[in-house]
Protein backbone atom coordinates (compact mmCIF):
# COMPACT_ATOMS: atom_id res chain seq x y z
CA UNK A 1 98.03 39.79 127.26
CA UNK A 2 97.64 43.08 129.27
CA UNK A 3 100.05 43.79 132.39
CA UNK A 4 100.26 46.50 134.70
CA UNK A 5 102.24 48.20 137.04
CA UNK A 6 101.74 50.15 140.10
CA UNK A 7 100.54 53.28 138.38
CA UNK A 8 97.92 51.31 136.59
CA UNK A 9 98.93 52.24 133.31
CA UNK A 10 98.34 49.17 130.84
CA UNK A 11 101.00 47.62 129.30
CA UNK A 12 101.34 45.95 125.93
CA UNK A 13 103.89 42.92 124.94
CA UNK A 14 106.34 43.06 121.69
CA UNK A 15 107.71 40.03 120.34
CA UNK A 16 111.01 41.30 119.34
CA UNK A 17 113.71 39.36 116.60
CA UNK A 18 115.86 41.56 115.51
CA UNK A 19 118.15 44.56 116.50
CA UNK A 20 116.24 46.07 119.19
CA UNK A 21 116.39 42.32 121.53
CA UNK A 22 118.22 42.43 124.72
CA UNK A 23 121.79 42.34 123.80
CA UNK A 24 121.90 43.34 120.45
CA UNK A 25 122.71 46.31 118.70
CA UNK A 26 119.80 48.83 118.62
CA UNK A 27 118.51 47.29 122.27
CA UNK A 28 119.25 50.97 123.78
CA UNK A 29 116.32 52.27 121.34
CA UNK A 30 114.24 49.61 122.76
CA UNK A 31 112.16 51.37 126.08
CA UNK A 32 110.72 48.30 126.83
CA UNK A 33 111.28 46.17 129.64
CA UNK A 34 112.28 42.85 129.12
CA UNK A 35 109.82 39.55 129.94
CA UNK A 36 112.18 36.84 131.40
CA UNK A 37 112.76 33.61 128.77
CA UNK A 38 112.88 33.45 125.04
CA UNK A 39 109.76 33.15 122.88
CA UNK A 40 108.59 31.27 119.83
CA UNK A 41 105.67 31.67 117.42
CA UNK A 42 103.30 29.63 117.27
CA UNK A 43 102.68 30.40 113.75
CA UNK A 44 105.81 30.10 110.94
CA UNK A 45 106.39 33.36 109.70
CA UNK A 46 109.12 34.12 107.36
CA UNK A 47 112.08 35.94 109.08
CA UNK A 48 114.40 37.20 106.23
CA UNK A 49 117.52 39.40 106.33
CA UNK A 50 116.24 42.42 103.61
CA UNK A 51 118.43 44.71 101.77
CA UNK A 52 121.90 45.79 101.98
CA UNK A 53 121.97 46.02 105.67
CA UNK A 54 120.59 42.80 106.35
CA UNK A 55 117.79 44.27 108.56
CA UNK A 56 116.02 41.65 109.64
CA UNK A 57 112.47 41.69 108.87
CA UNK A 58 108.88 39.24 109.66
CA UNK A 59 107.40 39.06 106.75
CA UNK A 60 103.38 38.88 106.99
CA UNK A 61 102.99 35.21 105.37
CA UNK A 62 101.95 33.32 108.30
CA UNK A 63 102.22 29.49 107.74
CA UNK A 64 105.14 29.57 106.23
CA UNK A 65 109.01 30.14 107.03
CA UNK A 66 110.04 29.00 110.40
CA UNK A 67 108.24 29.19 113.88
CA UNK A 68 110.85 32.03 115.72
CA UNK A 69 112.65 32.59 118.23
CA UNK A 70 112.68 35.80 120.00
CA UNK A 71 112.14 38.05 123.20
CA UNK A 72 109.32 39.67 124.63
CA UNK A 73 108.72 43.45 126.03
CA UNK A 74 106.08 44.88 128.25
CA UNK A 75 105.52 48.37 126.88
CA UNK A 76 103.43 51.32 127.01
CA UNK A 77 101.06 52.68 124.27
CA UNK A 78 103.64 56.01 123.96
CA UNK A 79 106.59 53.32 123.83
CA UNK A 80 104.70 51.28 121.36
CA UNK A 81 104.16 54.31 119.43
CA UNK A 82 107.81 55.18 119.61
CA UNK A 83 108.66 52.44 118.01
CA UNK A 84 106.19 52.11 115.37
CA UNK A 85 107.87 55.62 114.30
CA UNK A 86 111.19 53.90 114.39
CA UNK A 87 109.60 50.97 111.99
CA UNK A 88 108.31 53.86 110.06
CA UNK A 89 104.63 52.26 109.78
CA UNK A 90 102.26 52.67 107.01
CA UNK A 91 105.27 54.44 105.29
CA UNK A 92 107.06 51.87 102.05
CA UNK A 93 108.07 49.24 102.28
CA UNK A 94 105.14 49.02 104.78
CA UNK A 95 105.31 47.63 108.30
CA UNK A 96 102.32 47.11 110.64
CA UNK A 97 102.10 46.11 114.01
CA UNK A 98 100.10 43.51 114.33
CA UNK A 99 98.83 40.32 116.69
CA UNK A 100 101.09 37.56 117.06
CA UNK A 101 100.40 33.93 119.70
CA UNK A 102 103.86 32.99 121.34
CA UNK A 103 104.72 30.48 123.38
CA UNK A 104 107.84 30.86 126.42
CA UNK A 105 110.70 27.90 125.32
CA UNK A 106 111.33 26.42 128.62
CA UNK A 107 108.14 25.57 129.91
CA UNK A 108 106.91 22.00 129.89
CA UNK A 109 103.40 22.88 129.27
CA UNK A 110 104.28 26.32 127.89
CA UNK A 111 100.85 28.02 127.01
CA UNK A 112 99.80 30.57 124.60
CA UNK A 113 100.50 34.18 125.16
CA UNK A 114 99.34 37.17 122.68
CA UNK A 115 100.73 39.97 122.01
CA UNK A 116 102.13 42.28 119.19
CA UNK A 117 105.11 42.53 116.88
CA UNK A 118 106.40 44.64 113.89
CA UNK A 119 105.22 42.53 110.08
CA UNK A 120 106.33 43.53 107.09
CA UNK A 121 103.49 44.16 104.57
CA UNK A 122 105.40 42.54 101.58
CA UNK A 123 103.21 43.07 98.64
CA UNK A 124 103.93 39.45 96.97
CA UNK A 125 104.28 41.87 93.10
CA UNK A 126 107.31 43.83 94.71
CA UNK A 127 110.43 42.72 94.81
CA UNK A 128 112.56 42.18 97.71
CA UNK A 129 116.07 42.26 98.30
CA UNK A 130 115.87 39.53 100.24
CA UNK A 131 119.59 38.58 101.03
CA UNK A 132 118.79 35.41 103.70
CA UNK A 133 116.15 33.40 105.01
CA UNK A 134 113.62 32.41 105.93
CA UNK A 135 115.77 31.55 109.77
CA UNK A 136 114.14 30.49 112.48
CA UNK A 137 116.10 33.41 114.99
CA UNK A 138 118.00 36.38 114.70
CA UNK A 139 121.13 35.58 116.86
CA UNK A 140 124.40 37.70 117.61
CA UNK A 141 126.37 36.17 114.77
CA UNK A 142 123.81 37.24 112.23
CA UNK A 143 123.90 40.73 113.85
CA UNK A 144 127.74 40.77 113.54
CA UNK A 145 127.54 39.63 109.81
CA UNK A 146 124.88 42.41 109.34
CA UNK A 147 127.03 44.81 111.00
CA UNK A 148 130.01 43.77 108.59
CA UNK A 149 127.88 43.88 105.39
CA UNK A 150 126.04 47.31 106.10
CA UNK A 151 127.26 49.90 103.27
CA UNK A 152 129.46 52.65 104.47
């Protein structure tokens, strides 16, 4: 799904589940601006919390996991390119933006909306420090716990 503005200049949704959702953490590194409601895939994906920090990652196994929960953001190709840098695409352990279908939570006929989110490429030979998950959202008391178990 393509939006615009009054200058014209296309926009581009992000399905967002971690740090950088409204409210959480990292949100200020998020340019984005925020699509009213929360989402959910309409595929399961596998949201796991990876590595000492508990970063919260999508891993790119659709069909199986959870369907989640999470946010969407209308953004720019330079935003979207920001924060591919941030995700550090193509670069180990490999995240890709990619296409995702979502539908909004509170609709009574809620109907399919596509857009793009951050996947990690997990190559199924490499191991993982996979510390929770699969979940089906990545809510504020994860983030806290996160926070808390992040080395110093």
């Amino acid at each position: 799904m393509m939006m615009t503005v009054a200058t014209e200049f296309p926009l581009s949704l992000l399905f967002v589940y971690g740090h950088l959702k409204q409210g959480f953490s990292l949100a200020h590194l998020n340019p984005g601006r925020r699509v009213p409601g929360e989402y959910m895939t309409r595929q399961r994906f596998p949201l796991v919390l990876v590595g000492p920090a508990a970063l919260p990652c999508l891993l790119d196994r659709p069909g199986s996991g959870d369907h989640v929960i999470g946010q969407l953001f209308a953004l720019s190709q330079p935003m979207l390119q920001a924060l591919d840098r941030w995700h550090r695409i193509e670069a180990p352990p490999g995240f890709a933006r990619g296409p995702l279908t979502v539908r909004q939570l509170d609709e009574d006929m809620p109907s399919s909306i596509h857009c793009q989110t951050h996947l990690l490429q997990a190559d199924p030979l490499l191991a993982i420090d996979i510390r929770l998950g699969p979940l089906p959202e990545f809510d504020l008391a994860l983030a806290a716990d996160a926070l808390r178990s992040k080395p110093h």
